[in-house]
Protein backbone atom coordinates (compact mmCIF):
# COMPACT_ATOMS: atom_id res chain seq x y z
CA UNK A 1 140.58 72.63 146.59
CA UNK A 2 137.01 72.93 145.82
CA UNK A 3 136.19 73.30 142.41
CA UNK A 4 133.18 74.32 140.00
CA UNK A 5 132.38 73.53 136.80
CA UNK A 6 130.74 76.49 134.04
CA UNK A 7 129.65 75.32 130.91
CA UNK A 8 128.06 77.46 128.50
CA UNK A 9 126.12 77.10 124.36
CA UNK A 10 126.03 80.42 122.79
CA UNK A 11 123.56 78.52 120.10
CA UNK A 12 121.50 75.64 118.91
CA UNK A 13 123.98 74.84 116.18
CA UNK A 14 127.22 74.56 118.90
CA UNK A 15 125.39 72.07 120.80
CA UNK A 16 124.94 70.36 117.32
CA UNK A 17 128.58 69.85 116.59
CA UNK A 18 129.53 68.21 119.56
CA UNK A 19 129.75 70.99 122.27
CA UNK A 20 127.04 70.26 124.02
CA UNK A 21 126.31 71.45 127.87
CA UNK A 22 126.68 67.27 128.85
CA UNK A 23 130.05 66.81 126.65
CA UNK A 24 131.67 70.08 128.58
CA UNK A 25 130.55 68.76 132.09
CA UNK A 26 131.91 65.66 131.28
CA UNK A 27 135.65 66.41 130.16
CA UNK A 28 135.62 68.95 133.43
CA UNK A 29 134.87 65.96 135.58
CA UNK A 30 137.55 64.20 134.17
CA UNK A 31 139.54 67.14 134.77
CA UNK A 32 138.85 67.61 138.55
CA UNK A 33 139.39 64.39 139.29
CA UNK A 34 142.79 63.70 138.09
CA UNK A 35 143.45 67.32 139.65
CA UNK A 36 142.05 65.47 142.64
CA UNK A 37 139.86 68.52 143.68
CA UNK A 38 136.62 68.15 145.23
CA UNK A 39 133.66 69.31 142.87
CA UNK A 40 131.17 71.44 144.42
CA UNK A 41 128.94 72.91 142.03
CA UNK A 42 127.88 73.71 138.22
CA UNK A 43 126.94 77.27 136.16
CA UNK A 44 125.56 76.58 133.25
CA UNK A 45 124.43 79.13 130.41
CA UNK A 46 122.63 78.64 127.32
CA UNK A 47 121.89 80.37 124.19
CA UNK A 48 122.97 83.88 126.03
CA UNK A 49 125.70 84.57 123.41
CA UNK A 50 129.34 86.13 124.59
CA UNK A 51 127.76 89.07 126.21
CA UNK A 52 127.72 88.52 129.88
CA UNK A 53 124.78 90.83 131.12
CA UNK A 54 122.20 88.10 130.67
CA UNK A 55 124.21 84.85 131.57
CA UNK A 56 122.50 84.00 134.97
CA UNK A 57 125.04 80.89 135.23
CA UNK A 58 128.15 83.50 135.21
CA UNK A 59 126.75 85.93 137.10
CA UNK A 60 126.08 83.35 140.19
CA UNK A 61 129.44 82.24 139.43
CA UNK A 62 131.00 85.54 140.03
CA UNK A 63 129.02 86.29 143.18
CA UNK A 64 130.15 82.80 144.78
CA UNK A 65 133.65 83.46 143.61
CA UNK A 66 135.81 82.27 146.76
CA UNK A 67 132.68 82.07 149.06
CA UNK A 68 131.85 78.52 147.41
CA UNK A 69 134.65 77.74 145.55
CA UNK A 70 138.56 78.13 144.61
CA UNK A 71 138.89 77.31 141.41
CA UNK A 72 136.63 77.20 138.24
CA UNK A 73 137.31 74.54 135.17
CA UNK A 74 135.61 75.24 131.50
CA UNK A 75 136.23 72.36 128.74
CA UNK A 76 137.72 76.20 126.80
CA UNK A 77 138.74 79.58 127.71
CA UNK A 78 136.11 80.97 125.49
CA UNK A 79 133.40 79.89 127.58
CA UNK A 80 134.04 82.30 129.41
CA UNK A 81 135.14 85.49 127.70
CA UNK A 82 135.56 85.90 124.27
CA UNK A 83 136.44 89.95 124.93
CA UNK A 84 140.20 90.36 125.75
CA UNK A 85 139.54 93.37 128.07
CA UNK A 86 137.04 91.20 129.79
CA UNK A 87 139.01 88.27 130.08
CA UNK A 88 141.87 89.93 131.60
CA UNK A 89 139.76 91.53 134.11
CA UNK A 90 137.96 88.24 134.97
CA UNK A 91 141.73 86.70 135.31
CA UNK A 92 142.53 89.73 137.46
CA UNK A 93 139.20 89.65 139.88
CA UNK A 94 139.84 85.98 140.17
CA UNK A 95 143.29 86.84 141.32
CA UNK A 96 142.46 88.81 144.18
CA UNK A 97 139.99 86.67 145.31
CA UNK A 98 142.78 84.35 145.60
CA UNK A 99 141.08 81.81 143.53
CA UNK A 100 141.61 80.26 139.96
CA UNK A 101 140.75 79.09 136.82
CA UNK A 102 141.68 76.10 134.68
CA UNK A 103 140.50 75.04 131.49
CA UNK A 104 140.14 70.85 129.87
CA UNK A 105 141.76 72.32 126.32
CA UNK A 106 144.46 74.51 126.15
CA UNK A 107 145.11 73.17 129.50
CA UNK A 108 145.35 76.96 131.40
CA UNK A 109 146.17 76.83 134.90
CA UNK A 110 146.33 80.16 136.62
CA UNK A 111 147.56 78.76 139.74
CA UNK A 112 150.62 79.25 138.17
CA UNK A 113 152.63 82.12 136.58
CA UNK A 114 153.04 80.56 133.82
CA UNK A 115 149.48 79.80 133.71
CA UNK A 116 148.10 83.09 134.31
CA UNK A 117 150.37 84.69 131.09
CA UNK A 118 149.02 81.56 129.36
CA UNK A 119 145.50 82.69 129.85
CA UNK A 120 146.43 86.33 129.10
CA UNK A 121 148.14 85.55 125.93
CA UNK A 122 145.29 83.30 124.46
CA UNK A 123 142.65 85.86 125.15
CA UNK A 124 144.82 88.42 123.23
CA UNK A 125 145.07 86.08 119.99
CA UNK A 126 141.41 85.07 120.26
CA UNK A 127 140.21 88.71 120.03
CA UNK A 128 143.37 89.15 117.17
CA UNK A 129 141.72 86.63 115.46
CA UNK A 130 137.82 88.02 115.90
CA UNK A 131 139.50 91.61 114.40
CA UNK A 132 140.97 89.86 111.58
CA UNK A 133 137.63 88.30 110.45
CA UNK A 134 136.07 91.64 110.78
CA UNK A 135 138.51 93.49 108.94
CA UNK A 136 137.89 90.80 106.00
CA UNK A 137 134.13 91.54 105.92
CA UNK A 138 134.90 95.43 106.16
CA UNK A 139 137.21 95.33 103.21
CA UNK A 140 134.84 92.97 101.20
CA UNK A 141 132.06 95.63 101.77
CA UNK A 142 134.50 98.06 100.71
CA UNK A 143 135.24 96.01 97.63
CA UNK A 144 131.90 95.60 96.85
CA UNK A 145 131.14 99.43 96.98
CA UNK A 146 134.18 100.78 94.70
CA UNK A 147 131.90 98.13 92.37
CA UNK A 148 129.13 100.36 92.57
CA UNK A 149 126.67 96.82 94.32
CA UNK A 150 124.28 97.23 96.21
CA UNK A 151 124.52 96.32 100.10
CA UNK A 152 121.84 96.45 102.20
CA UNK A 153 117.62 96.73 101.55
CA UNK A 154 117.19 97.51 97.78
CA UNK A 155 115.51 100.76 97.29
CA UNK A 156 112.06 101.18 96.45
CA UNK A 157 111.40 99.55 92.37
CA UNK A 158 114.08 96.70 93.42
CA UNK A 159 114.64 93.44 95.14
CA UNK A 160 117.91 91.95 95.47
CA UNK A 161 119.09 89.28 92.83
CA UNK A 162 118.26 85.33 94.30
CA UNK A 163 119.54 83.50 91.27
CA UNK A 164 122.46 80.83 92.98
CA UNK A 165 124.25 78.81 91.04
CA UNK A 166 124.36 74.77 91.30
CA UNK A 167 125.91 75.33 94.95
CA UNK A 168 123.51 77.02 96.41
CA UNK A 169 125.54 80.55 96.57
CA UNK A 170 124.18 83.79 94.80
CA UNK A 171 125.50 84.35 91.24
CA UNK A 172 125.07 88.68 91.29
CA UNK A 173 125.82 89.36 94.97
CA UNK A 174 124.74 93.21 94.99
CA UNK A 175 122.60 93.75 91.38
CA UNK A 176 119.42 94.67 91.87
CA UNK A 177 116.37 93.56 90.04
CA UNK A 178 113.00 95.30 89.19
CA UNK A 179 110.31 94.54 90.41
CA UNK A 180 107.47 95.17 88.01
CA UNK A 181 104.51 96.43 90.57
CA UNK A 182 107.21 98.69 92.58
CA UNK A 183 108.56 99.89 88.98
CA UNK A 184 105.24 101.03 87.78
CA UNK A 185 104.28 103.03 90.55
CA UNK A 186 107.92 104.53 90.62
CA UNK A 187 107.48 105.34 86.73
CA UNK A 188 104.22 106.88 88.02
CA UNK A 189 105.57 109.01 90.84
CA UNK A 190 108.06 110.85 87.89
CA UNK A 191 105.62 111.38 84.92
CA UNK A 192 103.47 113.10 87.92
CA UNK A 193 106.78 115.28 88.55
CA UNK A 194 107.48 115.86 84.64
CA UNK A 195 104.02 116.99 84.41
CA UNK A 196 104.55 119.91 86.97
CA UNK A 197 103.05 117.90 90.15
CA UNK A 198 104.52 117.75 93.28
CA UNK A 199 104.61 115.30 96.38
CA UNK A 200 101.50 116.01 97.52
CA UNK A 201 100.30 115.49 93.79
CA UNK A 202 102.06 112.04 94.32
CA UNK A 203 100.75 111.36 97.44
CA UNK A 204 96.84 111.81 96.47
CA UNK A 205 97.69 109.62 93.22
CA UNK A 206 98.80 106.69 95.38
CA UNK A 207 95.98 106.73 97.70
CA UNK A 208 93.43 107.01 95.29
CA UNK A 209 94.31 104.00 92.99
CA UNK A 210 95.40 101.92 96.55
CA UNK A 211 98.95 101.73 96.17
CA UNK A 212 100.45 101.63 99.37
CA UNK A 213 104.35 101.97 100.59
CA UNK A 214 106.42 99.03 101.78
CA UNK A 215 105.30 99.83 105.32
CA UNK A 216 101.59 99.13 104.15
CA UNK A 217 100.83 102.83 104.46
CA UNK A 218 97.87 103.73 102.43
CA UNK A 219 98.67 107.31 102.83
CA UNK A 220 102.85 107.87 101.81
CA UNK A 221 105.46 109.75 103.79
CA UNK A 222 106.60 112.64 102.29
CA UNK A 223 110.14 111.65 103.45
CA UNK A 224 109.45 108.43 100.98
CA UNK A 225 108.60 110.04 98.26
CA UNK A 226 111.46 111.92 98.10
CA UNK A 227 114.04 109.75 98.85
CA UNK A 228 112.74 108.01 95.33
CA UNK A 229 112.69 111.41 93.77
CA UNK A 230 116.18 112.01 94.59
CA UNK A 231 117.39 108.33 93.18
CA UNK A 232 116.19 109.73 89.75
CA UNK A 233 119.68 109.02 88.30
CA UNK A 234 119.47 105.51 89.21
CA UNK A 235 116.51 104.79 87.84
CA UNK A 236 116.99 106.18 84.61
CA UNK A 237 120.50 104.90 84.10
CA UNK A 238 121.25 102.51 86.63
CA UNK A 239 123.98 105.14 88.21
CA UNK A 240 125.29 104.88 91.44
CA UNK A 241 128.41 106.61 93.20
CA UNK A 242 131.53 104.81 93.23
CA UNK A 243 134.19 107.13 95.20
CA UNK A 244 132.37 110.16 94.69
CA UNK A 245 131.84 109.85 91.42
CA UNK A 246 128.74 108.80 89.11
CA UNK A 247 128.92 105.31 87.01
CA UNK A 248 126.10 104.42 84.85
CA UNK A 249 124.64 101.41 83.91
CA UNK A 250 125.56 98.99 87.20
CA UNK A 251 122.25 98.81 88.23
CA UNK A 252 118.93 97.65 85.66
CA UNK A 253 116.73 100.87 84.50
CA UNK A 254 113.52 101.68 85.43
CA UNK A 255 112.57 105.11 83.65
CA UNK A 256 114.71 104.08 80.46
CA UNK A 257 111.95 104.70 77.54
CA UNK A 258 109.20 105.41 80.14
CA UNK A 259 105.90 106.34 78.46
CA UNK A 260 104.13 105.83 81.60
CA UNK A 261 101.36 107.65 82.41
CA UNK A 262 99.60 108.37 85.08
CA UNK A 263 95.95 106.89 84.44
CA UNK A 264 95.19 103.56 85.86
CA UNK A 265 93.96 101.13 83.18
């Protein structure tokens, strides 16, 4: 039986804890030589994640499938696939090429029947398992919304909340805080709007007293403006939509008491 080895990292820190490239080759060794097979080769991959597009290693592996070799050995089935549907095709091609695939942990053997619905029914609970973490970070998003915090980039006048507590983690996941040069220019932009100006009133305002957008734009995008325009009730009361409806006072104020005006001092 000739035999090849794949080994695969996805990243720096799996090679860290003890899954390095040397450690799988190793154990597969082992592996083929009790099986008494005849090693004939090694695929490697590194840092090419679970996606298989751009893993050179698996790609030569496929192409030599039953030209080279008969049967392929990984130290664990998910160096290989960590997609169900993709794993059960990969069983399936490597079926009728008539060769086969065994794996160090977990010890999967697809020269056997047994083997094969093995293999099957360990790709099915590792993707069970990938769908169940996801579903966790969907709801916890979801949890965090009905809150009324604040996921993703903070709009413009805010930057997320760093404070962490002793253990490193952050105390107000999803409060906002001002930021004081954002704030004034946003307190700006409105007592330009209360005072019957418009965008463009806005825009010339910025670019003459050099305050420029996030992007670094000297001259603002309308579309910018007005997305800040439209948060109006969130800067005055902190409001944001929780199921459709407005709650005030999640988020810190901005316009609250503004007596901004617009000349630079």
């Amino acid at each position: 039986m000739r035999a090849v080895i794949y080994t695969r990292v996805s990243t720096e820190g799996q090679e860290a804890k003890g899954h390095s490239l040397t450690e799988q080759e190793r154990l597969c060794k082992q592996f083929i030589e009790l099986n008494e097979w005849e090693l004939v080769g090694v695929y490697t991959d590194t840092g090419s994640g679970g996606g298989i597009d751009h893993r050179g290693g698996y790609q030569e592996l496929i192409q030599d499938m039953g030209d080279k070799w008969d049967t392929v050995v990984a130290y664990k089935l998910d160096r290989f696939h960590r997609n169900v549907m993709n794993a059960i095709q990969f069983a399936e091609d490597i079926r009728v090429a008539e060769c086969h695939l065994a794996t160090v942990s977990g010890k999967i053997d697809t020269t056997t029947v047994h083997g094969l619905f093995q293999f099957q029914l360990f790709a099915v609970l590792a993707e069970l398992r990938r769908n169940e973490i996801k579903e966790r970070v969907k709801m916890g998003m979801q949890g965090a919304r009905a809150k009324g915090l604040w996921l993703g980039t903070p709009p413009y006048g805010y930057d997320m909340s760093v404070e962490v507590d002793d253990a490193g983690n952050r105390k107000q996941r999803g409060i906002l805080v001002v930021n004081p040069e954002e704030a004034h220019i946003v307190k700006a932009m409105f007592s330009i709007i209360d005072g019957g100006g418009d965008i463009t009133d806005i825009i010339n305002w910025c670019a003459d007293n050099g305050h420029k957008s996030r992007s670094g734009r000297s001259v603002w995008h309308r579309s910018s403006i007005g997305k800040i325009l439209d948060r109006r009730s969130l800067y005055e009361t902190g409001t944001v939509m929780v199921d459709g409806d407005p709650v005030k006072g999640v988020q810190p104020s901005i316009l609250m008491g503004n007596s901004h005006t617009t000349e630079e001092e």
